[in-house]
C-alpha atoms as a PDB file:
ATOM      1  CA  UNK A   1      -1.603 -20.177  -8.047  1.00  0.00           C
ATOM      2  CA  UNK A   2      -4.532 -18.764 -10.174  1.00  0.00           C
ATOM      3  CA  UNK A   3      -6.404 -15.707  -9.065  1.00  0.00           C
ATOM      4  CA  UNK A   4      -9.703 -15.156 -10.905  1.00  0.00           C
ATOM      5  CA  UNK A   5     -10.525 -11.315 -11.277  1.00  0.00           C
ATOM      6  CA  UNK A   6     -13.739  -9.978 -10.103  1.00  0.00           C
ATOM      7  CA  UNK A   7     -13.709  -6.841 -11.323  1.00  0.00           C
ATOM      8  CA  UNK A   8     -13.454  -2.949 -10.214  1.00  0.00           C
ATOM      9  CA  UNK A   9     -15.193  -2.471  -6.648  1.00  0.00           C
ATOM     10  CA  UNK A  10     -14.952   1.084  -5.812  1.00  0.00           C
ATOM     11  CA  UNK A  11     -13.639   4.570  -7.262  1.00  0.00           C
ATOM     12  CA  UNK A  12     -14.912   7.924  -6.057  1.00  0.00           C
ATOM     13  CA  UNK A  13     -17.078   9.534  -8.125  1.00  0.00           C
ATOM     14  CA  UNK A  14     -15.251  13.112  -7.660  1.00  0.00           C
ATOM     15  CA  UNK A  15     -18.437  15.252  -6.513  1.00  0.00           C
ATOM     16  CA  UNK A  16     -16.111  16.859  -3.259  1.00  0.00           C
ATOM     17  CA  UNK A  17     -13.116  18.937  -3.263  1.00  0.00           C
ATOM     18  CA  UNK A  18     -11.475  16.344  -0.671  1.00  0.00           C
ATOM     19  CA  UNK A  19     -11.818  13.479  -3.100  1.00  0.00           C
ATOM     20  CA  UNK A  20     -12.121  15.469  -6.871  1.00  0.00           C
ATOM     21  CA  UNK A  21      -9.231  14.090  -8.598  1.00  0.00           C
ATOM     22  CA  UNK A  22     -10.640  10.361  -7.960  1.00  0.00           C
ATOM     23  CA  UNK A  23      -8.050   7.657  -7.336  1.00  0.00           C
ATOM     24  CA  UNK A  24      -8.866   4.355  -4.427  1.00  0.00           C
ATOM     25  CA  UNK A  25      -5.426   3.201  -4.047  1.00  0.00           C
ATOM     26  CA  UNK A  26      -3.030   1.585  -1.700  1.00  0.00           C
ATOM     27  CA  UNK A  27      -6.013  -0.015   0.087  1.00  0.00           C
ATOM     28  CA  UNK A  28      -5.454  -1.952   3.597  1.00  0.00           C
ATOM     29  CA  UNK A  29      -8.782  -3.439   5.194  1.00  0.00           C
ATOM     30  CA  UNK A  30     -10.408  -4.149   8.377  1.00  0.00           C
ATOM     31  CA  UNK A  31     -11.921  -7.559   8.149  1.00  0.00           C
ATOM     32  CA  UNK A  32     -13.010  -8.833  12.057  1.00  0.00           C
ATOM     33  CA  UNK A  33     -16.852  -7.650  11.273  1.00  0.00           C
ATOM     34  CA  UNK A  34     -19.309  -9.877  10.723  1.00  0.00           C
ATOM     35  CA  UNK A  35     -21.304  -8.190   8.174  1.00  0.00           C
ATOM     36  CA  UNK A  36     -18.450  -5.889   6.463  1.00  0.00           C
ATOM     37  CA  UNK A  37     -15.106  -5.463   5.030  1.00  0.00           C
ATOM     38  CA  UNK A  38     -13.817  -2.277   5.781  1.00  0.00           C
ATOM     39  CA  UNK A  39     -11.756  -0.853   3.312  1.00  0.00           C
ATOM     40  CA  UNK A  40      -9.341   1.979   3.913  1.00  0.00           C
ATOM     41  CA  UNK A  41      -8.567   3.909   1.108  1.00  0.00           C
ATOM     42  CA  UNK A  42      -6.326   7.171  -0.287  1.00  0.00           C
ATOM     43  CA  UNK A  43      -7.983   9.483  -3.043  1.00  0.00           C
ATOM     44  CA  UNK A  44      -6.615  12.660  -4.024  1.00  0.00           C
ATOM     45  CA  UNK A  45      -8.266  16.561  -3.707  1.00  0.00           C
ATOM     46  CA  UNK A  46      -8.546  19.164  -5.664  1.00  0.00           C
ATOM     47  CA  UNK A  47      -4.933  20.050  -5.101  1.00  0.00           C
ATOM     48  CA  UNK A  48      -3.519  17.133  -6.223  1.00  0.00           C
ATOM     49  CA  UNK A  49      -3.313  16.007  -2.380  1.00  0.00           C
ATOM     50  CA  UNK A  50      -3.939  12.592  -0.714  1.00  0.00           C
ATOM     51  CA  UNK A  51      -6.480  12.109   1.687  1.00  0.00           C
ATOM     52  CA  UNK A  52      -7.892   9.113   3.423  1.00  0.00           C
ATOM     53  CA  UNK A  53     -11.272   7.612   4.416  1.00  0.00           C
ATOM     54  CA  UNK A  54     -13.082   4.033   4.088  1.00  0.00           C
ATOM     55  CA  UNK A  55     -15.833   2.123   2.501  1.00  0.00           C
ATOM     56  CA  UNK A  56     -17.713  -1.175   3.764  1.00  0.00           C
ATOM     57  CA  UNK A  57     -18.438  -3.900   1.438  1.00  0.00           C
ATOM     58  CA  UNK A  58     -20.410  -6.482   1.902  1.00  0.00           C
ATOM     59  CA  UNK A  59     -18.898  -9.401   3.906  1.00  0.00           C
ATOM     60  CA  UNK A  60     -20.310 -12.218   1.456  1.00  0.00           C
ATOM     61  CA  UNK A  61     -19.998 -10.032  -1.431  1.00  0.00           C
ATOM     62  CA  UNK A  62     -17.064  -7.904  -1.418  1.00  0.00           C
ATOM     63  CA  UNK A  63     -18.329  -6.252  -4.929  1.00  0.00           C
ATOM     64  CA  UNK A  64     -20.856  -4.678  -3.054  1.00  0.00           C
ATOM     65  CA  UNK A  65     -20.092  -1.173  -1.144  1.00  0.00           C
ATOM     66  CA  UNK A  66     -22.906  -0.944   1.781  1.00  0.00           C
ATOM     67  CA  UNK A  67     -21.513   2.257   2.879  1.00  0.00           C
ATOM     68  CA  UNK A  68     -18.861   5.356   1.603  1.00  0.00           C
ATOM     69  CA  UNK A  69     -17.895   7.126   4.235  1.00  0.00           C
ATOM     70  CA  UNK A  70     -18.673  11.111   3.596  1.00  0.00           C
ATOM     71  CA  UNK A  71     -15.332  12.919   4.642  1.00  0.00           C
ATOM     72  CA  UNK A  72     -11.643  12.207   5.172  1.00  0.00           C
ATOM     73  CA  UNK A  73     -11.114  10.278   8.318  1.00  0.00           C
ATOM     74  CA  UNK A  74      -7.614  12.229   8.972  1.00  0.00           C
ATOM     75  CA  UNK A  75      -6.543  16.022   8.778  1.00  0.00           C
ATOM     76  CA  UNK A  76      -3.591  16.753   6.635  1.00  0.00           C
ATOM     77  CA  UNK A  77      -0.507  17.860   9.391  1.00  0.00           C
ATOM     78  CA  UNK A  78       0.272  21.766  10.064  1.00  0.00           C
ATOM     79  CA  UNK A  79       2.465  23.510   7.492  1.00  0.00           C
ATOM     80  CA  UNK A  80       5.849  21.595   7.947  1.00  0.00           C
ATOM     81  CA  UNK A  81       5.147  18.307   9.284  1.00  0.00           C
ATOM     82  CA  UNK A  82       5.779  15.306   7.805  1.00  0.00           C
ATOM     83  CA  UNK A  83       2.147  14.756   6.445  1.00  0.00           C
ATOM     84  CA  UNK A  84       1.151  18.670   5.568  1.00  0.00           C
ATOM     85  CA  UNK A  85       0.897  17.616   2.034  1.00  0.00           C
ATOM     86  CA  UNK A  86      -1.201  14.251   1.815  1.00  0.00           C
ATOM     87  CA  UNK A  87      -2.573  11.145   3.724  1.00  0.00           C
ATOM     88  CA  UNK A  88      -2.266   8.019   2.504  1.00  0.00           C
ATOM     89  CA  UNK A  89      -3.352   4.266   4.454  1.00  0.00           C
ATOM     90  CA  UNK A  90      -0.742   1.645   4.386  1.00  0.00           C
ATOM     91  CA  UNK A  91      -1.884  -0.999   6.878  1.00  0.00           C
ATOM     92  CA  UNK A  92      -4.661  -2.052   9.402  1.00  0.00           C
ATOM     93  CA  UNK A  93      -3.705  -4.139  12.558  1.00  0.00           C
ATOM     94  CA  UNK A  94      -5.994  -4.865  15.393  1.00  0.00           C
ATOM     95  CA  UNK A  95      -3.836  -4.026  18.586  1.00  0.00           C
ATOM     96  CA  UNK A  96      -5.886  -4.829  21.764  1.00  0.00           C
ATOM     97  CA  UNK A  97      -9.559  -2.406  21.452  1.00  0.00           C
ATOM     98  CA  UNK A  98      -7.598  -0.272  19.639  1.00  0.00           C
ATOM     99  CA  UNK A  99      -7.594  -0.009  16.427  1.00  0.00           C
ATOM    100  CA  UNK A 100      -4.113   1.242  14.520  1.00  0.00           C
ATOM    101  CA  UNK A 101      -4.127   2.559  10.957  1.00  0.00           C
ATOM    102  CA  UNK A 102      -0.568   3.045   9.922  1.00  0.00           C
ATOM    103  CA  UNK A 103      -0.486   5.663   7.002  1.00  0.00           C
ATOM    104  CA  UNK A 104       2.149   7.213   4.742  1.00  0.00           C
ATOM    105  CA  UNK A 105       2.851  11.083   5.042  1.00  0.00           C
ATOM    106  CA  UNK A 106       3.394  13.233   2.252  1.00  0.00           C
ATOM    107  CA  UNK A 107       5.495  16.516   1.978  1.00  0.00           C
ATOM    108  CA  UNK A 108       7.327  18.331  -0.769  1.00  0.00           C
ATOM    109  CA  UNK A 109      10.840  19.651  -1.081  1.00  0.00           C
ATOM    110  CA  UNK A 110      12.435  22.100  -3.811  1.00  0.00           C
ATOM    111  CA  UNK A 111      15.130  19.212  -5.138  1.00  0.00           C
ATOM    112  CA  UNK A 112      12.743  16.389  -5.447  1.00  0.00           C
ATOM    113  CA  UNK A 113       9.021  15.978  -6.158  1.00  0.00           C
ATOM    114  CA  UNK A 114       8.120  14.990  -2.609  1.00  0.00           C
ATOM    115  CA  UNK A 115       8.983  13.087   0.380  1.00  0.00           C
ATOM    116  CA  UNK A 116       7.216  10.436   2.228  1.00  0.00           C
ATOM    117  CA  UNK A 117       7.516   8.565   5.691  1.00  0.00           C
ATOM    118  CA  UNK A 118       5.088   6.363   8.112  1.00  0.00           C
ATOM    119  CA  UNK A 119       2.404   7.558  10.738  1.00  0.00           C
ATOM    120  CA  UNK A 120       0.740   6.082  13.299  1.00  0.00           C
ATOM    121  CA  UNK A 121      -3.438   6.704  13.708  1.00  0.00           C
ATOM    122  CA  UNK A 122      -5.216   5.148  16.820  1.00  0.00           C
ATOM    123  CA  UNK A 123      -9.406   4.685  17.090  1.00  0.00           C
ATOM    124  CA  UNK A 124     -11.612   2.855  18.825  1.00  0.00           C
ATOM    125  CA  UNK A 125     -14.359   2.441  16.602  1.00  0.00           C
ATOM    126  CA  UNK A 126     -12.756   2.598  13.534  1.00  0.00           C
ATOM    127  CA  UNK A 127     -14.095   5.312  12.149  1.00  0.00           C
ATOM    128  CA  UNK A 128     -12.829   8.149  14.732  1.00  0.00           C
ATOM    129  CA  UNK A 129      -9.160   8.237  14.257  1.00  0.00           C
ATOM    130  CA  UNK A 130      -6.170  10.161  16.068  1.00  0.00           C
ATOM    131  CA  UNK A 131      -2.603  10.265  15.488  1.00  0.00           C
ATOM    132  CA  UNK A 132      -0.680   9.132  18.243  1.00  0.00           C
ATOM    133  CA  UNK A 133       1.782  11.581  17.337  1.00  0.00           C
ATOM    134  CA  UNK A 134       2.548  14.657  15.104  1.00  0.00           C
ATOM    135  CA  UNK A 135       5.891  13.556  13.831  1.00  0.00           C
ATOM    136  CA  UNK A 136       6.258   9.727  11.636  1.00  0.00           C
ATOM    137  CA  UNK A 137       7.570   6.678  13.810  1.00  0.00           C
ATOM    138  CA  UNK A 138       9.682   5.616  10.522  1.00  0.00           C
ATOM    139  CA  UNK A 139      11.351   8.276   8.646  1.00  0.00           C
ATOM    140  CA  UNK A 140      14.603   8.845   7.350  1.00  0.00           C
ATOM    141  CA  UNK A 141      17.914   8.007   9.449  1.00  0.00           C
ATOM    142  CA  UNK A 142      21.937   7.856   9.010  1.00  0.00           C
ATOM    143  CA  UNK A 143      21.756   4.561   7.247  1.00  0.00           C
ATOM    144  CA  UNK A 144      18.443   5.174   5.039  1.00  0.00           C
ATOM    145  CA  UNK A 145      18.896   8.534   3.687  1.00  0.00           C
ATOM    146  CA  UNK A 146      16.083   9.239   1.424  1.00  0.00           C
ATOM    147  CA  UNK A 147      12.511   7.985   2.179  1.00  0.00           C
ATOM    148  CA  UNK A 148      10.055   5.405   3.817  1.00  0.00           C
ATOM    149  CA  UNK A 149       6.743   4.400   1.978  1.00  0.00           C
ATOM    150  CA  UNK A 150       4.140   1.856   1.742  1.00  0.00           C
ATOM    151  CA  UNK A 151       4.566  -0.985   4.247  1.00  0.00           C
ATOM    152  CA  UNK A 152       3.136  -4.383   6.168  1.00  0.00           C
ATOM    153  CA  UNK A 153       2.430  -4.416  10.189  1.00  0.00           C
ATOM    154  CA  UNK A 154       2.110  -7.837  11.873  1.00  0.00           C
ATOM    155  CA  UNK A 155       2.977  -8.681  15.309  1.00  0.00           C
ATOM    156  CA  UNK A 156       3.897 -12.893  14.974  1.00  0.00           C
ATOM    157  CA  UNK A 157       6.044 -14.768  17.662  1.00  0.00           C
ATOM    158  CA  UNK A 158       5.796 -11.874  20.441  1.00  0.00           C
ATOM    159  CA  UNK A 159       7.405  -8.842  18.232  1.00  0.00           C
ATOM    160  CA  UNK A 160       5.858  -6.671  15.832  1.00  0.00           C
ATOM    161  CA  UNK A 161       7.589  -7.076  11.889  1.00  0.00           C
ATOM    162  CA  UNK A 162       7.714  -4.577   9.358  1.00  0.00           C
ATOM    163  CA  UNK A 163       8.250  -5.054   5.678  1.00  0.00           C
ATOM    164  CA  UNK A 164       8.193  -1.098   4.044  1.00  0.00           C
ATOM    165  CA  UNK A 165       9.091   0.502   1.117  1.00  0.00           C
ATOM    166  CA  UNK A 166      12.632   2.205   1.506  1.00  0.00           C
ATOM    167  CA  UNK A 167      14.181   4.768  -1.374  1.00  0.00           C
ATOM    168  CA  UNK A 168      17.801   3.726  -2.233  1.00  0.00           C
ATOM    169  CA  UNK A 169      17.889   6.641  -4.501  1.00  0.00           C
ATOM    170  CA  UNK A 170      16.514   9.142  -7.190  1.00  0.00           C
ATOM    171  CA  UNK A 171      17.295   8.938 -10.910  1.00  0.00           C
ATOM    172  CA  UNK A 172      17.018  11.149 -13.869  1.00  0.00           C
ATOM    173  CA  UNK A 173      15.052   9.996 -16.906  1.00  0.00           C
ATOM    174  CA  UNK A 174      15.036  10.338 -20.643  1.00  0.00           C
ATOM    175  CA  UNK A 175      14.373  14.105 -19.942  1.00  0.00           C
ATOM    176  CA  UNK A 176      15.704  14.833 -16.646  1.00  0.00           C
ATOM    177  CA  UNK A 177      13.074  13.980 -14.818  1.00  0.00           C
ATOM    178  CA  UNK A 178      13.671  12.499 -11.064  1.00  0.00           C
ATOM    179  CA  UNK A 179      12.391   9.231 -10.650  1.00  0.00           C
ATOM    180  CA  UNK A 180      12.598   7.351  -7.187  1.00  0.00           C
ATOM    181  CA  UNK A 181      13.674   3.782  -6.959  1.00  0.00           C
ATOM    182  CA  UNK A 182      12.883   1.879  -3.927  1.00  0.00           C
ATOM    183  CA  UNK A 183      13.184  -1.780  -2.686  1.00  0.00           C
ATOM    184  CA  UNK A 184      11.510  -3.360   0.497  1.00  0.00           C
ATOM    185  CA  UNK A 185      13.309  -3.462   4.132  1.00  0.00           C
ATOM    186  CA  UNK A 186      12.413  -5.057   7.318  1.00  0.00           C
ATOM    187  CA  UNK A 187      12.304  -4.120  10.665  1.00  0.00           C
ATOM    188  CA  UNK A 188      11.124  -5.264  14.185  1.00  0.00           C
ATOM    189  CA  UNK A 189       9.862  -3.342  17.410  1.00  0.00           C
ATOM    190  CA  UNK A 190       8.634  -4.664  20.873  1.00  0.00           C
ATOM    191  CA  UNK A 191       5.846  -1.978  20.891  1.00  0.00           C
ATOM    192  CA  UNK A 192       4.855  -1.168  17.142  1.00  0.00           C
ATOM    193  CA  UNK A 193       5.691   2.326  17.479  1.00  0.00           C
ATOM    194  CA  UNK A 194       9.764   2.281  17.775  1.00  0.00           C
ATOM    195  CA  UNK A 195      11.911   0.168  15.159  1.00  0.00           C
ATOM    196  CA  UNK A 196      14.987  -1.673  15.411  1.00  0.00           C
ATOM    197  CA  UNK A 197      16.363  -1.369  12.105  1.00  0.00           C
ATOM    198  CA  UNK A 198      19.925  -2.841  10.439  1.00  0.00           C
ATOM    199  CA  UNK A 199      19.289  -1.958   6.849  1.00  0.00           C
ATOM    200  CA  UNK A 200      18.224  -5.910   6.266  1.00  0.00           C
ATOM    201  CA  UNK A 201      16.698  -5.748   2.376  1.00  0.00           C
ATOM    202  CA  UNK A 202      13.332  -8.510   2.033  1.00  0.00           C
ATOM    203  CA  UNK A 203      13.173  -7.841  -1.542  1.00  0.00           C
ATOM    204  CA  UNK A 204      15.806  -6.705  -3.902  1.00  0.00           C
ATOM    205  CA  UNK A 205      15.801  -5.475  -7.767  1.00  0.00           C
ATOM    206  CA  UNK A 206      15.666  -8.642  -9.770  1.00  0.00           C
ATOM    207  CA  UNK A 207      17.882  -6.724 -12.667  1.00  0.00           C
ATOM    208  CA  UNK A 208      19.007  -3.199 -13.745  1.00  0.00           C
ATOM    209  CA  UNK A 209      15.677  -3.188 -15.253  1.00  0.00           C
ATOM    210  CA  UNK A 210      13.566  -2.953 -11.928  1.00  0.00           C
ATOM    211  CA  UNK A 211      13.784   0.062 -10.000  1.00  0.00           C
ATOM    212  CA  UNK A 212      10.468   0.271  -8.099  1.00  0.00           C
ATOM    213  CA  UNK A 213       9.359  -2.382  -5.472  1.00  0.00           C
ATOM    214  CA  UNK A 214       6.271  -1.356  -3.348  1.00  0.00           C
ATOM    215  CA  UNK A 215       3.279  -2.359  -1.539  1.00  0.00           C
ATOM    216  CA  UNK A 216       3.847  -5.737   0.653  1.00  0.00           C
ATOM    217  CA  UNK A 217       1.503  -7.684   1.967  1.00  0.00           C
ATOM    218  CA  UNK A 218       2.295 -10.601   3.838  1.00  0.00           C
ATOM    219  CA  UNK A 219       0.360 -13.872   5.469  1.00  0.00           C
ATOM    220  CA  UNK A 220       1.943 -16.398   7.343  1.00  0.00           C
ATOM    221  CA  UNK A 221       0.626 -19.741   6.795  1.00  0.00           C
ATOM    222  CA  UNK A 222       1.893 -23.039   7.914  1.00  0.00           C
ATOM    223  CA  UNK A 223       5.425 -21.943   8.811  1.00  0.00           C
ATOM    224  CA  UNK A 224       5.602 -19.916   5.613  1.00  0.00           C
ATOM    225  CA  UNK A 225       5.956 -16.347   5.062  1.00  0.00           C
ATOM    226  CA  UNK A 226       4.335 -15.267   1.479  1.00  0.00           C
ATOM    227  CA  UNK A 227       4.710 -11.854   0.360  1.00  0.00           C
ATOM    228  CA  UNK A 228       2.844 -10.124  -2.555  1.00  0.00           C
ATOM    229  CA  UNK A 229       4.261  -6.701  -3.722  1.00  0.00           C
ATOM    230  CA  UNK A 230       4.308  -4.633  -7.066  1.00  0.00           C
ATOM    231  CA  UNK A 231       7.128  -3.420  -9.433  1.00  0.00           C
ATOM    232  CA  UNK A 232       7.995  -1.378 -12.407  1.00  0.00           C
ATOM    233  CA  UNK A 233      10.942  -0.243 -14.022  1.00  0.00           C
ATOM    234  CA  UNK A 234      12.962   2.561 -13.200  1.00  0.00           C
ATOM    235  CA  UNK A 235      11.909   5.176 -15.349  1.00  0.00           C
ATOM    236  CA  UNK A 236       9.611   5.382 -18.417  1.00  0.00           C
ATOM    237  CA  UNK A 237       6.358   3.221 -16.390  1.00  0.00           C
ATOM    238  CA  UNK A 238       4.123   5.947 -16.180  1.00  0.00           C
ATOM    239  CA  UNK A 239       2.488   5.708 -19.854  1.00  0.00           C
ATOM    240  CA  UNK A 240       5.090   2.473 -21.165  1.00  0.00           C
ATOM    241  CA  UNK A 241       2.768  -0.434 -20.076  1.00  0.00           C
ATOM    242  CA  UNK A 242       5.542  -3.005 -20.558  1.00  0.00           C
ATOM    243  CA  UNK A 243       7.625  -1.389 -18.367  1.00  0.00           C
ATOM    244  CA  UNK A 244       4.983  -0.137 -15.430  1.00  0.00           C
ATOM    245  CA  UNK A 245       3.982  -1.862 -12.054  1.00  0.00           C
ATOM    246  CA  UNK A 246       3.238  -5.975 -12.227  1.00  0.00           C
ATOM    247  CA  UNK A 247       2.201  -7.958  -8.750  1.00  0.00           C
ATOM    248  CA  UNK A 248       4.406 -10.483  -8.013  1.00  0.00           C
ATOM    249  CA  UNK A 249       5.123 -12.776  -5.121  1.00  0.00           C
ATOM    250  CA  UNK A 250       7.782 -14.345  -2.844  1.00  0.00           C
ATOM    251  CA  UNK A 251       7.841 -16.697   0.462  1.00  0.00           C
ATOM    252  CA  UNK A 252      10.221 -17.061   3.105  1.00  0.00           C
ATOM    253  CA  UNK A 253      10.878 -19.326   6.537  1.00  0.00           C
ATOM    254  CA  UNK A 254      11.825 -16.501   8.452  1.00  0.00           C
ATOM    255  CA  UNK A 255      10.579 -13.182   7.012  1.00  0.00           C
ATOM    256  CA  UNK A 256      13.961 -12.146   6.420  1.00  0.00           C
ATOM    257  CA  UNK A 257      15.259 -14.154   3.450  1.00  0.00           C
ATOM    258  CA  UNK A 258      13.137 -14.171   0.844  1.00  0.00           C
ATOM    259  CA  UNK A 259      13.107 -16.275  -2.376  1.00  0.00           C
ATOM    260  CA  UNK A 260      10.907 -14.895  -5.057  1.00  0.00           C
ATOM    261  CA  UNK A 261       8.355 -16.578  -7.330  1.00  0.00           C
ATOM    262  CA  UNK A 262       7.574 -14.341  -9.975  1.00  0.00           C
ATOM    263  CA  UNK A 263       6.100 -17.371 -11.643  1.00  0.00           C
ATOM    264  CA  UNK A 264       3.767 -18.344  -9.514  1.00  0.00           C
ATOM    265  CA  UNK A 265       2.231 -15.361  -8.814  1.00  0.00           C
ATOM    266  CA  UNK A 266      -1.049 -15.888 -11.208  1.00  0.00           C
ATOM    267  CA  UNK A 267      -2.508 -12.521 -11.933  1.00  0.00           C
ATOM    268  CA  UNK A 268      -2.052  -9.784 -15.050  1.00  0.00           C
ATOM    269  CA  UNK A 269      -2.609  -6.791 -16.629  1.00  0.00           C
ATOM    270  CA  UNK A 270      -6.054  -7.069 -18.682  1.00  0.00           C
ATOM    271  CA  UNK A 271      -5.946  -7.883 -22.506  1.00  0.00           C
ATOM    272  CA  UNK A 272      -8.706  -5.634 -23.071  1.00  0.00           C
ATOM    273  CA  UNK A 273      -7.372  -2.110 -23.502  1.00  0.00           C
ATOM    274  CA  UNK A 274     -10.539  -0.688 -22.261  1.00  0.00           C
ATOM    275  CA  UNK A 275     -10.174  -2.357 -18.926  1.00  0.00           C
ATOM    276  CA  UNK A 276      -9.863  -0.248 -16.083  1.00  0.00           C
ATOM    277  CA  UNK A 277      -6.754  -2.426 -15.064  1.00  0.00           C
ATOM    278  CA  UNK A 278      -5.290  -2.964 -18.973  1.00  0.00           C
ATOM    279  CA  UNK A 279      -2.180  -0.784 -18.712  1.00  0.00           C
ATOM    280  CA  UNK A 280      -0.678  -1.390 -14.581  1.00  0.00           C
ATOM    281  CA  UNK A 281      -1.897  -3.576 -11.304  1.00  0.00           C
ATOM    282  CA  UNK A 282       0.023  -2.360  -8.561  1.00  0.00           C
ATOM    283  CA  UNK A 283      -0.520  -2.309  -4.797  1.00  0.00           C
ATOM    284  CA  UNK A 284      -1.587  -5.550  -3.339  1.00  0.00           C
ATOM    285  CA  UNK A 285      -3.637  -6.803  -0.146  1.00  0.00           C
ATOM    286  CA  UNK A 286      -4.121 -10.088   0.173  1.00  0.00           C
ATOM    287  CA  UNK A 287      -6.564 -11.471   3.118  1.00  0.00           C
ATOM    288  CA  UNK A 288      -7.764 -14.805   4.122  1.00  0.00           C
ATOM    289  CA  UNK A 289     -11.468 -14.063   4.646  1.00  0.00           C
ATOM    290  CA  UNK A 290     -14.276 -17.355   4.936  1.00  0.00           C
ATOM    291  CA  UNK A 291     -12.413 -19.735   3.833  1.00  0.00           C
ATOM    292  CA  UNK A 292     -11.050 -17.848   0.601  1.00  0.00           C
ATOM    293  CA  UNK A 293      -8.128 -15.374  -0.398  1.00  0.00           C
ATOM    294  CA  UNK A 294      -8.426 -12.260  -1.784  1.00  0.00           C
ATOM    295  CA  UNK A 295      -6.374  -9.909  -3.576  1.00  0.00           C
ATOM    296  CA  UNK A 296      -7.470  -5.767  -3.458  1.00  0.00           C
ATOM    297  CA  UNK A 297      -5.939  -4.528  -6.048  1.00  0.00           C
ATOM    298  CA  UNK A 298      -5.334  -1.378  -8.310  1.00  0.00           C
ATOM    299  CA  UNK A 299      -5.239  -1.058 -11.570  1.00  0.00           C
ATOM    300  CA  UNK A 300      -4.274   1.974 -14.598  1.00  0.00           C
ATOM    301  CA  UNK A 301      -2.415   5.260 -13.256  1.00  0.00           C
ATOM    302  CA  UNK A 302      -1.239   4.290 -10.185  1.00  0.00           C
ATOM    303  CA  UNK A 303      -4.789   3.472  -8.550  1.00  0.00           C
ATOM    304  CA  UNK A 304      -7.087   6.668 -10.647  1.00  0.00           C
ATOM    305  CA  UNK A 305      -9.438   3.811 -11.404  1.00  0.00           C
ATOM    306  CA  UNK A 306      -9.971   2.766  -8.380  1.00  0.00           C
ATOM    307  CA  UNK A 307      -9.631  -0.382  -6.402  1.00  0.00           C
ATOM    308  CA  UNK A 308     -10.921  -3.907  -7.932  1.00  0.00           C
ATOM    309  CA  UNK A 309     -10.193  -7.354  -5.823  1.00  0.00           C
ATOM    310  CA  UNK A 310      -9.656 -11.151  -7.382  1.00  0.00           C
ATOM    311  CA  UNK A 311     -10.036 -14.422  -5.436  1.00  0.00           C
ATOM    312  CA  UNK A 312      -7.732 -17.236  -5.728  1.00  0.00           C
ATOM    313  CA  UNK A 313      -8.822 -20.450  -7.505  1.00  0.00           C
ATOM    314  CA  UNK A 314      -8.992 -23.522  -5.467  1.00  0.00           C
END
């Protein structure tokens, strides 16, 4: 496959303490209007903290924003919950009238830089949103110790199916530094909410090399599960372009065994170091929308530049 790049959409232009450190990243969107695409994104606040809201682009030209929604769409949890410290989107799934936003919660701890697991948001309209409840509906248990991240939501075949971002550990650099690594899991739950899960890995590290595997997004098509996702190395991808986050791809029969196709997966890092997306692409959505795919994407520091989208050739 060959995805042709379309350039940067969206990035906040930092005039509001909610969204003044910029940043559109980990995007999941809301495509069943007629006239929009609506976009759900993270940016960060003057603390340093994630918080979440939307834009609409223009159905038949998604480098158009129509609208930028004014204020965070969620309020950060009370001191000690899971998501006191930042709000981040994950995935959008139609369920019913209602309209679920799963999200990532952020918290910090004094032996690591910060801990993360998955909420559950509920609206009707799509722009009113509630959490269903005040604590995550995937967080850490006996057999996955450390954290849950950035994750896929689709109910297929009568069950809902999770793909999500598990830590397997943290690592020192160079310097001492703690670095996560991570790899994706799946899961599956007769309601959406409550997970049956027996530590089954989707994708594994490819070497000793890769140490960070994030983002899925997954379509089923013709029988065939196909996954795109982003990695980077385990340490040293922050500023080391050859080692940060790539997109690559995988399919599967079942959504359990995966085979990836690294190969195939048609889509780089810029070769123009001025490019907002030169040095890392990370964190991939791919929808079919009129008859074409496309891939919402971001690009340098981990999603600061905002969120840019490709479509795939023909």
């Amino acid at each position: 496959m060959n995805w042709t790049k379309k350039g940067l959409i969206y990035c906040p232009k930092g005039e509001q303490e909610w969204n003044a450190n910029l940043y559109a990243h980990v995007v999941c969107a809301d495509n069943s209007y007629e006239d929009r695409i609506r976009l759900y994104y993270s940016c960060r606040d003057s603390l340093g903290r994630c918080q979440a809201s939307f834009i609409d682009l223009n159905s038949n030209d998604p480098s158009k924003v129509i609208y930028e929604h004014p204020e965070p769409i969620l309020s950060l949890g009370k001191a000690g919950l899971f998501d006191d410290c930042g709000i981040m989107p994950t995935w959008f799934l139609q369920n019913g009238e209602e309209k679920w936003l799963y999200y990532i919660g952020w918290t910090v701890r004094n032996t690591i830089p910060y801990h993360n697991a998955l909420g559950l948001a509920v609206s009707k309209d799509g722009i009113q949103f509630e959490k269903k409840f005040e604590g995550p509906i995937l967080s850490t248990i006996a057999t996955e110790p450390y954290f849950n991240g950035s994750a896929c939501f689709l109910f297929d075949k009568g069950k809902y199916k999770c793909w999500y971002l598990n830590c397997t550990e943290w690592t020192p650099d160079s310097v001492g530094r703690l670095e996560p690594m991570y790899n994706i899991k799946y899961a599956e739950s007769t309601d959406g909410i409550n997970w049956q899960r027996n530590n089954v890995v989707a994708i594994d590290f490819k070497d000793n090399v890769e140490g960070g595997i994030s983002r899925p997004s997954v379509i089923i098509e013709d029988g065939i599960y196909k996954m795109w996702f982003s990695a980077r190395a385990k340490t040293d991808y922050r500023d080391n372009k050859s080692r940060s986050y790539r997109i690559y791809y995988a399919e599967s029969l079942d959504g359990i065994s995966w085979k990836r196709k690294d190969d195939e997966t048609g889509i780089d890092i810029s070769s123009n170091e001025q490019d907002w997306d030169s040095q890392m692409i990370e964190y991939p959505l791919v929808i079919n929308h009129k008859g074409n795919k496309i891939l919402f994407y971001n690009g340098n520091h981990f999603g600061k530049t905002g969120v840019g989208y490709a479509v795939l050739d023909k």
